[in-house]
C-alpha atoms as a PDB file:
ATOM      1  CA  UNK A   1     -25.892  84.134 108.887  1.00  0.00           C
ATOM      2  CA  UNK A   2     -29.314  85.586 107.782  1.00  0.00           C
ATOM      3  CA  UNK A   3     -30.864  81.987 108.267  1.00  0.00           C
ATOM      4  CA  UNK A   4     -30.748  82.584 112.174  1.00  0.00           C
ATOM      5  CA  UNK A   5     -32.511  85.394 113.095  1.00  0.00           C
ATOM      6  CA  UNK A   6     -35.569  84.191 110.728  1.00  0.00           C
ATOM      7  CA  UNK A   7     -35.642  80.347 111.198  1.00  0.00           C
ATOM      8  CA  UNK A   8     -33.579  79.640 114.233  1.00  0.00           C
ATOM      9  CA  UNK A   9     -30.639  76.623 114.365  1.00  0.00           C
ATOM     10  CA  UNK A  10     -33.199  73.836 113.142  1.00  0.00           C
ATOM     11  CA  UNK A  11     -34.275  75.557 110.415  1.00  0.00           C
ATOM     12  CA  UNK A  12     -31.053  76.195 109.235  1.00  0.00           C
ATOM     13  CA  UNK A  13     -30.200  72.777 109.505  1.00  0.00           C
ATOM     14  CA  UNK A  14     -32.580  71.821 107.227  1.00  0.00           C
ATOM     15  CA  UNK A  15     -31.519  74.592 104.622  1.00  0.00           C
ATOM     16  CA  UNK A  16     -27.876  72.290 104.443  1.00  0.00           C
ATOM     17  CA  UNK A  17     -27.331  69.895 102.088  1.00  0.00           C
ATOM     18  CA  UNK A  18     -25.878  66.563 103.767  1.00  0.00           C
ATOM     19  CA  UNK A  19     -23.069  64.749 101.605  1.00  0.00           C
ATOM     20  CA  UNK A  20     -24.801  61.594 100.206  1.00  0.00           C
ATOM     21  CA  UNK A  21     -23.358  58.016 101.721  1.00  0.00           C
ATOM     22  CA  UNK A  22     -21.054  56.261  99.639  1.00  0.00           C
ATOM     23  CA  UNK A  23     -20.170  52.848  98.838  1.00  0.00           C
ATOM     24  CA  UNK A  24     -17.563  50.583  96.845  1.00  0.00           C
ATOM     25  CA  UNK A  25     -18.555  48.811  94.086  1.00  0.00           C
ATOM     26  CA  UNK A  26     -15.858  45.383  93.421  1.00  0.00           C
ATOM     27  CA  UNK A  27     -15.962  43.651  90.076  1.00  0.00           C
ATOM     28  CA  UNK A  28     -14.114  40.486  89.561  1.00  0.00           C
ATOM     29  CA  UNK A  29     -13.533  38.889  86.203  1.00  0.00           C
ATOM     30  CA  UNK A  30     -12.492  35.654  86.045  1.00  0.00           C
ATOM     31  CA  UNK A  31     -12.379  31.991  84.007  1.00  0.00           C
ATOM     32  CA  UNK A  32     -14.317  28.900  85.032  1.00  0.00           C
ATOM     33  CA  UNK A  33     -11.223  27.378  86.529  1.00  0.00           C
ATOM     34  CA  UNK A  34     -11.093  30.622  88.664  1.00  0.00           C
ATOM     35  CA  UNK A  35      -7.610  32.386  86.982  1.00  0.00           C
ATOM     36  CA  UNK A  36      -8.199  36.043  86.823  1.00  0.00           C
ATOM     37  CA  UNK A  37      -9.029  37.994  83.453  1.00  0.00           C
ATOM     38  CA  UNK A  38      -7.479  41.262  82.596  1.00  0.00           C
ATOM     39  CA  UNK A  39      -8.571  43.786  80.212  1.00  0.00           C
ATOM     40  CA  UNK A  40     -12.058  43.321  80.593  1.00  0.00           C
ATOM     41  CA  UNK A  41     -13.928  46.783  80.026  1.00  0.00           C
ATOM     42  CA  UNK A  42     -16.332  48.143  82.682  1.00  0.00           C
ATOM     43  CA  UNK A  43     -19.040  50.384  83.010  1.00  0.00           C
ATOM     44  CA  UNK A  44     -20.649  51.415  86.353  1.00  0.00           C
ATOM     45  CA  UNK A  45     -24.518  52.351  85.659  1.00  0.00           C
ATOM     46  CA  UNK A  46     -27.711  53.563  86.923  1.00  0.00           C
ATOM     47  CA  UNK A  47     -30.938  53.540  85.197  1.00  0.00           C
ATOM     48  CA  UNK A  48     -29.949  54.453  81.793  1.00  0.00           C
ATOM     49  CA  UNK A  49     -26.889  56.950  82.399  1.00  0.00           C
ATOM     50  CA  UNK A  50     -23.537  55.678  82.622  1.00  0.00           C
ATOM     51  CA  UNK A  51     -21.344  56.667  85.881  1.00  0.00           C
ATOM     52  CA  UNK A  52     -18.095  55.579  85.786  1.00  0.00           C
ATOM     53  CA  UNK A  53     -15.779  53.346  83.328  1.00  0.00           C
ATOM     54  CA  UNK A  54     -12.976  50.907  84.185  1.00  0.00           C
ATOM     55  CA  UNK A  55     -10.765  48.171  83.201  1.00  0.00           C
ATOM     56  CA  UNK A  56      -9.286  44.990  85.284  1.00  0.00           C
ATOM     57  CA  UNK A  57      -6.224  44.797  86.029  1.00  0.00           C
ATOM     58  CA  UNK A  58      -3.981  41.190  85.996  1.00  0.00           C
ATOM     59  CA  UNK A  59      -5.704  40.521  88.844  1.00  0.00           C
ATOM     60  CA  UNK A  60      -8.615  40.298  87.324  1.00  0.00           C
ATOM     61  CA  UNK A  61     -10.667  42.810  89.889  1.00  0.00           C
ATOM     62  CA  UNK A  62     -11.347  46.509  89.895  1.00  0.00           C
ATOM     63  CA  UNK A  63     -12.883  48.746  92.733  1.00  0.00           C
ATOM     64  CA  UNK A  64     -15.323  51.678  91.826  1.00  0.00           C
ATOM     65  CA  UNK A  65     -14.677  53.834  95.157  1.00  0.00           C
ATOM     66  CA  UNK A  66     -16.789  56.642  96.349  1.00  0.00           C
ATOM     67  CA  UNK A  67     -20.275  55.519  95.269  1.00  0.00           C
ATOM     68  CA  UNK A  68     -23.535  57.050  95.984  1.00  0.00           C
ATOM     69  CA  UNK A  69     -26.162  54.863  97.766  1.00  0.00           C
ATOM     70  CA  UNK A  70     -28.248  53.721  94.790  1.00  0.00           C
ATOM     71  CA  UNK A  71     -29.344  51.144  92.564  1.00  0.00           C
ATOM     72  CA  UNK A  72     -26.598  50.028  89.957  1.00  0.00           C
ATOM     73  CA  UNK A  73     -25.617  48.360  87.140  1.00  0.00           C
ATOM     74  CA  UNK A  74     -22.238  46.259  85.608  1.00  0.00           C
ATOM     75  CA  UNK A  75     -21.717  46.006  81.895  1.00  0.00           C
ATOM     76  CA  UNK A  76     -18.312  43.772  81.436  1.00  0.00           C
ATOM     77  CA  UNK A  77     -17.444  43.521  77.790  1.00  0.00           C
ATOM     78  CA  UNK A  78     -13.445  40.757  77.768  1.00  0.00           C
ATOM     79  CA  UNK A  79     -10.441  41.151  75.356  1.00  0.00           C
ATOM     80  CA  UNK A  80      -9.570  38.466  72.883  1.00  0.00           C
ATOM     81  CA  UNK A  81      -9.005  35.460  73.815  1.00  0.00           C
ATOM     82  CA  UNK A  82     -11.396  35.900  76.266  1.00  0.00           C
ATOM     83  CA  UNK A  83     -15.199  35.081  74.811  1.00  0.00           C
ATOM     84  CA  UNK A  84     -18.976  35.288  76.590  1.00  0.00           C
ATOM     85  CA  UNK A  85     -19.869  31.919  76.890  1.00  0.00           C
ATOM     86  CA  UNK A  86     -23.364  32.385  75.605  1.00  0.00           C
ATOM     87  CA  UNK A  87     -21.829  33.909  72.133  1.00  0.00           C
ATOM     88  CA  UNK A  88     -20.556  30.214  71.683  1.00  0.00           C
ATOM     89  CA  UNK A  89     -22.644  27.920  73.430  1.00  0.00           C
ATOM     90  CA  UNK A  90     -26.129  30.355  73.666  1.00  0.00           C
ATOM     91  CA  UNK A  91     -28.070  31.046  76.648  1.00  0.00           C
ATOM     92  CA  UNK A  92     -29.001  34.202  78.774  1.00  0.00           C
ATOM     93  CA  UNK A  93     -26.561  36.793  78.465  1.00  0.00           C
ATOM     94  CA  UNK A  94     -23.807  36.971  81.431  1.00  0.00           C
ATOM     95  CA  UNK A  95     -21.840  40.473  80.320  1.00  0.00           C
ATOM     96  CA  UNK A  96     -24.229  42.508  82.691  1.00  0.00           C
ATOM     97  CA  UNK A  97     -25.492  42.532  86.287  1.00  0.00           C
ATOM     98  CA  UNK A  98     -27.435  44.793  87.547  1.00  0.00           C
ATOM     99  CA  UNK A  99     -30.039  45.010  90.446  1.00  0.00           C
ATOM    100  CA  UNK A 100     -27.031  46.495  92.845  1.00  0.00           C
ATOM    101  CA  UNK A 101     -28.555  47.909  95.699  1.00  0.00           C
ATOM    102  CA  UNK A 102     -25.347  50.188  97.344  1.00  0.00           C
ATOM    103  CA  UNK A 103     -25.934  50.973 100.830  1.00  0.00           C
ATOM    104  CA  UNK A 104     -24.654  50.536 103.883  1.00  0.00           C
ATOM    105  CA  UNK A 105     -21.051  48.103 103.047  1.00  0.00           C
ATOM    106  CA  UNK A 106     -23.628  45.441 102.560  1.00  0.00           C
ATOM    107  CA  UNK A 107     -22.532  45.066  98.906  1.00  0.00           C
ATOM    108  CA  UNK A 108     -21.138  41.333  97.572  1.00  0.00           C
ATOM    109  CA  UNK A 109     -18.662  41.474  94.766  1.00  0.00           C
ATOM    110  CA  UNK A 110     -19.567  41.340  91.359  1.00  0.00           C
ATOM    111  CA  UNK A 111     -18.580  38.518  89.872  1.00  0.00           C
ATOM    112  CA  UNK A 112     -18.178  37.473  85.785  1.00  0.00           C
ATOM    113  CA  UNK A 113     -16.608  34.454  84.515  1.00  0.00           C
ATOM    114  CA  UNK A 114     -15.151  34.230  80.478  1.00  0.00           C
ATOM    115  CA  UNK A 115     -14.097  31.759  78.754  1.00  0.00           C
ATOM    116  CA  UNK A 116     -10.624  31.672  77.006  1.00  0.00           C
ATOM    117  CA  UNK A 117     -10.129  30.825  72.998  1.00  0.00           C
ATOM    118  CA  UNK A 118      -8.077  27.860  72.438  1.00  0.00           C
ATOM    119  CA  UNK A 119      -8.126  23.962  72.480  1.00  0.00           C
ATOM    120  CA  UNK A 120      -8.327  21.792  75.600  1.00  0.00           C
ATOM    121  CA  UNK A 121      -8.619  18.025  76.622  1.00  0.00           C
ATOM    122  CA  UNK A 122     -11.601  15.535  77.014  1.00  0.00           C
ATOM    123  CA  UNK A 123     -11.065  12.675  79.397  1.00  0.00           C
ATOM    124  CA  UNK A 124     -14.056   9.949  78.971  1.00  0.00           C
ATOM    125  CA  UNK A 125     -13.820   6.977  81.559  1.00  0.00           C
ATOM    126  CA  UNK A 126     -16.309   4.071  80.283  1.00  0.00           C
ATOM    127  CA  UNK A 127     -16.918   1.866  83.910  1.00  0.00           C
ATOM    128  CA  UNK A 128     -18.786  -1.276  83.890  1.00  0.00           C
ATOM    129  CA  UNK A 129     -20.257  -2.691  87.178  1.00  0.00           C
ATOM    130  CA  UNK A 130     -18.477   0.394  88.791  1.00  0.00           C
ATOM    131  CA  UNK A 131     -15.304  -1.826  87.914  1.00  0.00           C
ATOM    132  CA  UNK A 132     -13.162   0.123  85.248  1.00  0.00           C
ATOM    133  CA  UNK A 133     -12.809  -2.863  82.579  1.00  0.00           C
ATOM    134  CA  UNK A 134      -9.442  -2.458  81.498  1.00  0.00           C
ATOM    135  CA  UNK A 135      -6.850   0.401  80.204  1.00  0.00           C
ATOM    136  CA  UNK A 136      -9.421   0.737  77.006  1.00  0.00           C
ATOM    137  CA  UNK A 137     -11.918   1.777  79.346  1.00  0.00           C
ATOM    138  CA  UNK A 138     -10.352   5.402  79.368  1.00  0.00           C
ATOM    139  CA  UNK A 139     -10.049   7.695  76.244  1.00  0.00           C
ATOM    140  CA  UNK A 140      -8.523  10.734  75.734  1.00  0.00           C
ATOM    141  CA  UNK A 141      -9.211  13.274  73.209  1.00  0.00           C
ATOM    142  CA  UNK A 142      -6.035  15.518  73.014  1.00  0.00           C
ATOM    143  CA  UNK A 143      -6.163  19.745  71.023  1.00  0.00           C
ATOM    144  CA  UNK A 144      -9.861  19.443  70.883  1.00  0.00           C
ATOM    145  CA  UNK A 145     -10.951  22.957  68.911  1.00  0.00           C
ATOM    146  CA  UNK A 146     -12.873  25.741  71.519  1.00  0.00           C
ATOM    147  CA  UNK A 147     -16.587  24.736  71.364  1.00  0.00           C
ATOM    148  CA  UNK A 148     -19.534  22.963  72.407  1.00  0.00           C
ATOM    149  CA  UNK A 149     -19.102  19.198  72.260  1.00  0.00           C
ATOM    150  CA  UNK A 150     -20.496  15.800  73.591  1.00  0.00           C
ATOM    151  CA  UNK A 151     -19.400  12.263  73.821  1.00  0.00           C
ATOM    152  CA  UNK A 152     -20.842   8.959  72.767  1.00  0.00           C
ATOM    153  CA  UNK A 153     -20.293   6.000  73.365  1.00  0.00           C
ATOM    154  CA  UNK A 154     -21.299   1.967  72.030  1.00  0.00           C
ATOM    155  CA  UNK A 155     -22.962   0.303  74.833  1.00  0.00           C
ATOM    156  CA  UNK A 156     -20.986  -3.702  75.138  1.00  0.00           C
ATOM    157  CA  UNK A 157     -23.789  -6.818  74.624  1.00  0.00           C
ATOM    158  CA  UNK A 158     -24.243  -7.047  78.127  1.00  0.00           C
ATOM    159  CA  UNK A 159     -25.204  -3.559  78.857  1.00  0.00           C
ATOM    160  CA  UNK A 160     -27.878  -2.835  76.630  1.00  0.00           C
ATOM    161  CA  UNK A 161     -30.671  -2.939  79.204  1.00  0.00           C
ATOM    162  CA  UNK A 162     -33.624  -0.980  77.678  1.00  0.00           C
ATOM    163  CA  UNK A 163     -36.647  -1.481  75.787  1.00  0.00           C
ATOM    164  CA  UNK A 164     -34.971  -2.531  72.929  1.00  0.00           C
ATOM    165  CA  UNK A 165     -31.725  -2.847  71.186  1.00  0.00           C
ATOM    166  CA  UNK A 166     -32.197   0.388  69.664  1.00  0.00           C
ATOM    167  CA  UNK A 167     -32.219   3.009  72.127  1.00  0.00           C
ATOM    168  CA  UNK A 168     -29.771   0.994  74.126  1.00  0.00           C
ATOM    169  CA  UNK A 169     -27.116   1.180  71.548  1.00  0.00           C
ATOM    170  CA  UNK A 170     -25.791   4.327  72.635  1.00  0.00           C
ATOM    171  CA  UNK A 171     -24.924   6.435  75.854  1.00  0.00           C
ATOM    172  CA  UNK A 172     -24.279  10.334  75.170  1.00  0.00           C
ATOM    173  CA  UNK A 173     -22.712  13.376  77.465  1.00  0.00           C
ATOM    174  CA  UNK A 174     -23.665  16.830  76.104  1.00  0.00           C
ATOM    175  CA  UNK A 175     -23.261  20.477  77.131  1.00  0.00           C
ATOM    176  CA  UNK A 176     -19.056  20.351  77.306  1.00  0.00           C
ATOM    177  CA  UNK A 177     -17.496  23.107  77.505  1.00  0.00           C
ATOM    178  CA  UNK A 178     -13.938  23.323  75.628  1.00  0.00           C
ATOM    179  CA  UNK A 179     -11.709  26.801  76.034  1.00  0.00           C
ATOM    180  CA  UNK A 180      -7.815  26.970  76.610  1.00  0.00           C
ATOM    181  CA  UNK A 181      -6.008  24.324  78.215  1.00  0.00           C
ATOM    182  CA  UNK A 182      -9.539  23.123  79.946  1.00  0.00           C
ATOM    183  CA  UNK A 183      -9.727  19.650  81.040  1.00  0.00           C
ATOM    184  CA  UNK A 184     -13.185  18.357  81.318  1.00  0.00           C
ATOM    185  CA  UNK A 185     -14.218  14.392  81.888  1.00  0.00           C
ATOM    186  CA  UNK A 186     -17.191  12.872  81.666  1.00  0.00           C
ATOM    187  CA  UNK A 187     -17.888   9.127  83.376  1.00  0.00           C
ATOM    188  CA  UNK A 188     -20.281   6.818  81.549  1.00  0.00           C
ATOM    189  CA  UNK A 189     -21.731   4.173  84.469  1.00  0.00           C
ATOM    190  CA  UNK A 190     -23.445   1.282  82.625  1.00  0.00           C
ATOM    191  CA  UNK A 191     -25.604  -1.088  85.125  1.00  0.00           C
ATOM    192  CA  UNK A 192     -25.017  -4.387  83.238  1.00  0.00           C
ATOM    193  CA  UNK A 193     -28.055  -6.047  82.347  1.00  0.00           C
ATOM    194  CA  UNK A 194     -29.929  -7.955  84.947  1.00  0.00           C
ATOM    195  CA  UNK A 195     -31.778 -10.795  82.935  1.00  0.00           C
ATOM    196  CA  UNK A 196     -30.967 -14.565  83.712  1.00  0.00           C
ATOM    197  CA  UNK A 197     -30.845 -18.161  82.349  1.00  0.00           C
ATOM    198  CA  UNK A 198     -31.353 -20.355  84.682  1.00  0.00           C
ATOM    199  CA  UNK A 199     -31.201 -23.828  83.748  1.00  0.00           C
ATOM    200  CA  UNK A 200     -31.181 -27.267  85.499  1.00  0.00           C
ATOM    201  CA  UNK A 201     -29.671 -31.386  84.182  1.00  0.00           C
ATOM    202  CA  UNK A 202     -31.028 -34.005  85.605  1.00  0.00           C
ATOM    203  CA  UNK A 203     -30.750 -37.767  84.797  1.00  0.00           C
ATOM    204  CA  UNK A 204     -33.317 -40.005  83.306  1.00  0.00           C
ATOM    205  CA  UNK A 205     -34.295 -41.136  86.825  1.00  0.00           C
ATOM    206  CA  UNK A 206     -34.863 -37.103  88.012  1.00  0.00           C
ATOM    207  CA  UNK A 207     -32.181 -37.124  90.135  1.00  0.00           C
ATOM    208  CA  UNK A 208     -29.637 -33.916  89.952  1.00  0.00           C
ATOM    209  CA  UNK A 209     -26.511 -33.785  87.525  1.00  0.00           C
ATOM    210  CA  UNK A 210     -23.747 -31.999  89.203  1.00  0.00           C
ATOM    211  CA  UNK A 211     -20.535 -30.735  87.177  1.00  0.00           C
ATOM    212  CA  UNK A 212     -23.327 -30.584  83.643  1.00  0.00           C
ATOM    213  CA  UNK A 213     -21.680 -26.959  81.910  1.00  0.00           C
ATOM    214  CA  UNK A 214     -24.248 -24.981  79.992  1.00  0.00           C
ATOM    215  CA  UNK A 215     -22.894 -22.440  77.578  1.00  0.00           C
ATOM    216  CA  UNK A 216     -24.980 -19.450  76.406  1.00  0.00           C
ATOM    217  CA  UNK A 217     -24.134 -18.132  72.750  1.00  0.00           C
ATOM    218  CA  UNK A 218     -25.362 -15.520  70.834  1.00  0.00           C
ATOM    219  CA  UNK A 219     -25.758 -16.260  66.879  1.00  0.00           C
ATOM    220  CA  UNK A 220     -21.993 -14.884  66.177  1.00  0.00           C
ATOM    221  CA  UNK A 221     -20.528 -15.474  69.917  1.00  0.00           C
ATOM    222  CA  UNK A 222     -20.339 -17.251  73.056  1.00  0.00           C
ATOM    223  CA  UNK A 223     -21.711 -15.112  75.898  1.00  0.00           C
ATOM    224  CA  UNK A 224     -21.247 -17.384  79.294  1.00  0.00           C
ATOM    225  CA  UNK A 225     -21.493 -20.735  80.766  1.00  0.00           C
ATOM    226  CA  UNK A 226     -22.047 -22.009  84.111  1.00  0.00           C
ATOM    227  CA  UNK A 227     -21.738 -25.010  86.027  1.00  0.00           C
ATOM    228  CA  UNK A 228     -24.557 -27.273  87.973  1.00  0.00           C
ATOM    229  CA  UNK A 229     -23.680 -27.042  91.588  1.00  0.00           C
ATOM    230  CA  UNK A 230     -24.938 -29.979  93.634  1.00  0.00           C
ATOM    231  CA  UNK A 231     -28.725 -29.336  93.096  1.00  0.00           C
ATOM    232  CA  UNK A 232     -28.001 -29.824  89.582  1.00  0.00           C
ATOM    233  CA  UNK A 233     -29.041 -26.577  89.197  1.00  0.00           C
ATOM    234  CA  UNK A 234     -27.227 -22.998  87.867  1.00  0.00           C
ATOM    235  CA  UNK A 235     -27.367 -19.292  86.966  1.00  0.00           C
ATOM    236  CA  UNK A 236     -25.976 -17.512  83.861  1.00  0.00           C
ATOM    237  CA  UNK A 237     -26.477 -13.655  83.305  1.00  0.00           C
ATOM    238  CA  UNK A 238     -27.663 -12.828  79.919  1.00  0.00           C
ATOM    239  CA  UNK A 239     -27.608  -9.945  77.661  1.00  0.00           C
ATOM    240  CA  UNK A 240     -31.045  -8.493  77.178  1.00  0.00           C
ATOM    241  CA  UNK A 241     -33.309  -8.167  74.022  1.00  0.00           C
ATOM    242  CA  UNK A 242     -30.585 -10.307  72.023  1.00  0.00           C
ATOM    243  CA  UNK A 243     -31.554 -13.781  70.682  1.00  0.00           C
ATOM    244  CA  UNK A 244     -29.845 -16.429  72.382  1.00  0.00           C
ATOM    245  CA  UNK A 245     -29.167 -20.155  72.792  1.00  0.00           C
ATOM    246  CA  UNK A 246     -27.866 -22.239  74.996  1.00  0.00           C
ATOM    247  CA  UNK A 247     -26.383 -25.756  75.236  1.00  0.00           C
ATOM    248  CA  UNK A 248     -25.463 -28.511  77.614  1.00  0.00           C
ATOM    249  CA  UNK A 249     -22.266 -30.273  77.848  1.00  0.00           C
ATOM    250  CA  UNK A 250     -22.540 -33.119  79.537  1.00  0.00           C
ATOM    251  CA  UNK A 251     -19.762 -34.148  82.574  1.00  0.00           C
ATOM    252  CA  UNK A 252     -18.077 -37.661  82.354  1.00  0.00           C
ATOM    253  CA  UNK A 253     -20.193 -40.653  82.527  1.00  0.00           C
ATOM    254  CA  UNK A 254     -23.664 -38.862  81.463  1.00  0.00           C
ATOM    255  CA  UNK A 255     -24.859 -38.651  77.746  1.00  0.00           C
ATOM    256  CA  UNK A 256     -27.662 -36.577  75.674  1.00  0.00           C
ATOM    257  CA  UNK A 257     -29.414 -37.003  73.343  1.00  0.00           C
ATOM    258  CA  UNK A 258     -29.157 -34.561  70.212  1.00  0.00           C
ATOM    259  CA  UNK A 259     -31.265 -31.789  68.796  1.00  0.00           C
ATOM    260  CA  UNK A 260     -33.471 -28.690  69.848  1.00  0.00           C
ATOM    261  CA  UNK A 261     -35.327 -29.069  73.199  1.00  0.00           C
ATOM    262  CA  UNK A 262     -32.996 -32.224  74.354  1.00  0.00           C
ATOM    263  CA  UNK A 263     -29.348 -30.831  73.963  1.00  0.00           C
ATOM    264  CA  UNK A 264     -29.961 -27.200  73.199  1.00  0.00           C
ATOM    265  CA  UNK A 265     -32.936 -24.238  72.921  1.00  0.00           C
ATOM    266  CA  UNK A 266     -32.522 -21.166  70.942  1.00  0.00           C
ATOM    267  CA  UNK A 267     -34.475 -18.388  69.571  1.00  0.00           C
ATOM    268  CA  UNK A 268     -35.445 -17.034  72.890  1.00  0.00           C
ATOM    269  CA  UNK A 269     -34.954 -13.399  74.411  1.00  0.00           C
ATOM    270  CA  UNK A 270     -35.001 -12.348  78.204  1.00  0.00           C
ATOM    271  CA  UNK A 271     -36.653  -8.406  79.006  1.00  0.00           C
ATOM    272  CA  UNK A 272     -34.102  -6.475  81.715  1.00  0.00           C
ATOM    273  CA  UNK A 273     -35.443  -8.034  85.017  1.00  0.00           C
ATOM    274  CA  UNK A 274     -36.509 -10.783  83.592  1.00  0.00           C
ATOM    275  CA  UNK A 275     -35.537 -15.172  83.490  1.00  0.00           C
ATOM    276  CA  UNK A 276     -36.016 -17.790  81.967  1.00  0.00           C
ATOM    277  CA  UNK A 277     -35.881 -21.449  82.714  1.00  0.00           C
ATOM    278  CA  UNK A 278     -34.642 -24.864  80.728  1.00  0.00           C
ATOM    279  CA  UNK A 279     -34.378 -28.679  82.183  1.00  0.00           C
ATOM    280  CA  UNK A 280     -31.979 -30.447  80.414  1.00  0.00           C
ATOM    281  CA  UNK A 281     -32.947 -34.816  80.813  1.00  0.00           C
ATOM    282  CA  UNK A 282     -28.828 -36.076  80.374  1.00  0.00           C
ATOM    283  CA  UNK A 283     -28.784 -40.133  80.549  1.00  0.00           C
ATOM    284  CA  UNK A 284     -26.306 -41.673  83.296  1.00  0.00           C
ATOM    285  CA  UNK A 285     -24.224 -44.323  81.271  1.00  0.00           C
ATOM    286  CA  UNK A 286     -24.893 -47.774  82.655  1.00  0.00           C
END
């Protein structure tokens, strides 16, 4: 009443202290597979000085009502089971977010995931050609312990594609994740290898052989054959970087003769991409 006669109406509006804008603040806790986490402790921050504590409820959220218009801070510290994935598995720390600029109902939820103590299940598929090869081209690994893991697996003959043998061998998936009753897979795609023999019987007289059957072998087992089509000539896709021979069987009525260079070659190798080429002279009975 004393502001009036001195300052007038404005200047007593300016003596009044305007309630500050509020805002809600939601927190939701829950597991990669999006099930909610209870019991996970809260604390509402700004700066350096703490402003409100909570806890989730079986939901998994909480609401911090009646805000001031600010900049804010989360700390979210789970129960048992329920573990920070980088105190297993390392990496930047996930049990705080902060940066909250409240103002205005423009604030998104706040959002932590936890992972839960306790074994889960490992599904690797193993496809070929995109073509799954057969029921042994799945394996499961059942109760696998909470933890980091990875899979490997023995690349087949005909899928070792690389520079060498060597670092072809094997395939690997890392960075798995394994909490309660989780169910990861991986999928292992292996481009078989593109390298080709390509061989060709003719008779004595240089005219084609159809029906001839060549037979690529490795030094402990048979890898292919093929057949001469009416050109005399054919195709067979070989495994890469592996020595190899290969042999000709005549069809009826032709003969050849024996040995290395007439009846068979060995020794060689094909690079991925690459071919090679034989001629195999068979001898038309009379």
């Amino acid at each position: 009443m004393l502001c009036a006669p001195l300052l007038g109406v404005l200047g007593c509006d300016a003596w009044l202290t305007k309630p500050p804008l509020t805002n809600t603040v939601e927190v939701i806790a829950t597991r990669r597979n999006g099930d909610p986490v209870p019991g996970v402790a809260l604390l509402l921050y700004t700066g350096q000085r703490p402003m409100a504590y909570a806890t989730t409820g079986s939901d998994g959220t909480y609401r911090f009502e009646g805000v001031p218009q600010g900049f804010y801070g989360v700390f979210a510290t789970p129960a048992e089971p329920y573990e920070l994935k980088e105190r297993t598995f390392g990496g930047p720390a996930t049990d705080f977010v902060d940066g909250l600029v409240v103002a205005n109902n423009t604030l998104s939820p706040v959002r932590f995931t936890f992972l839960k103590r306790g074994p889960g299940t490992v599904l690797a598929r193993v496809v070929l050609d995109t073509v799954v090869t057969d029921a042994s081209g799945l394996a499961t690994f059942l109760e696998v312990p909470f933890g980091a893991y990875g899979v490997a697996i023995t690349r087949p003959l005909l899928y070792r594609s690389y520079r060498s043998l060597d670092d072809s061998l094997y395939a690997f998936r890392d960075g798995l994740f394994i909490e309660a009753d989780s169910k990861d897979s991986v999928r292992f795609a292996l481009p078989r290898c593109s390298g080709q023999v390509r061989f060709r019987a003719i008779d004595q007289l240089g005219t084609p052989v159809v029906g001839a059957k060549a037979v690529l072998y490795t030094s402990t087992e048979v890898v292919a054959n093929a057949v001469t089509a009416a050109n005399g000539s054919g195709v067979i896709l070989a495994p890469c970087l592996t020595p190899l021979g290969t042999i000709i069987i005549p069809p009826a009525g032709y003969t050849v003769p024996d040995g290395r260079g007439s009846q068979f070659f060995d020794g060689f190798s094909i690079a991925s991409g690459g071919a090679i080429d034989f001629t195999f002279v068979l001898r038309k009975a009379p």
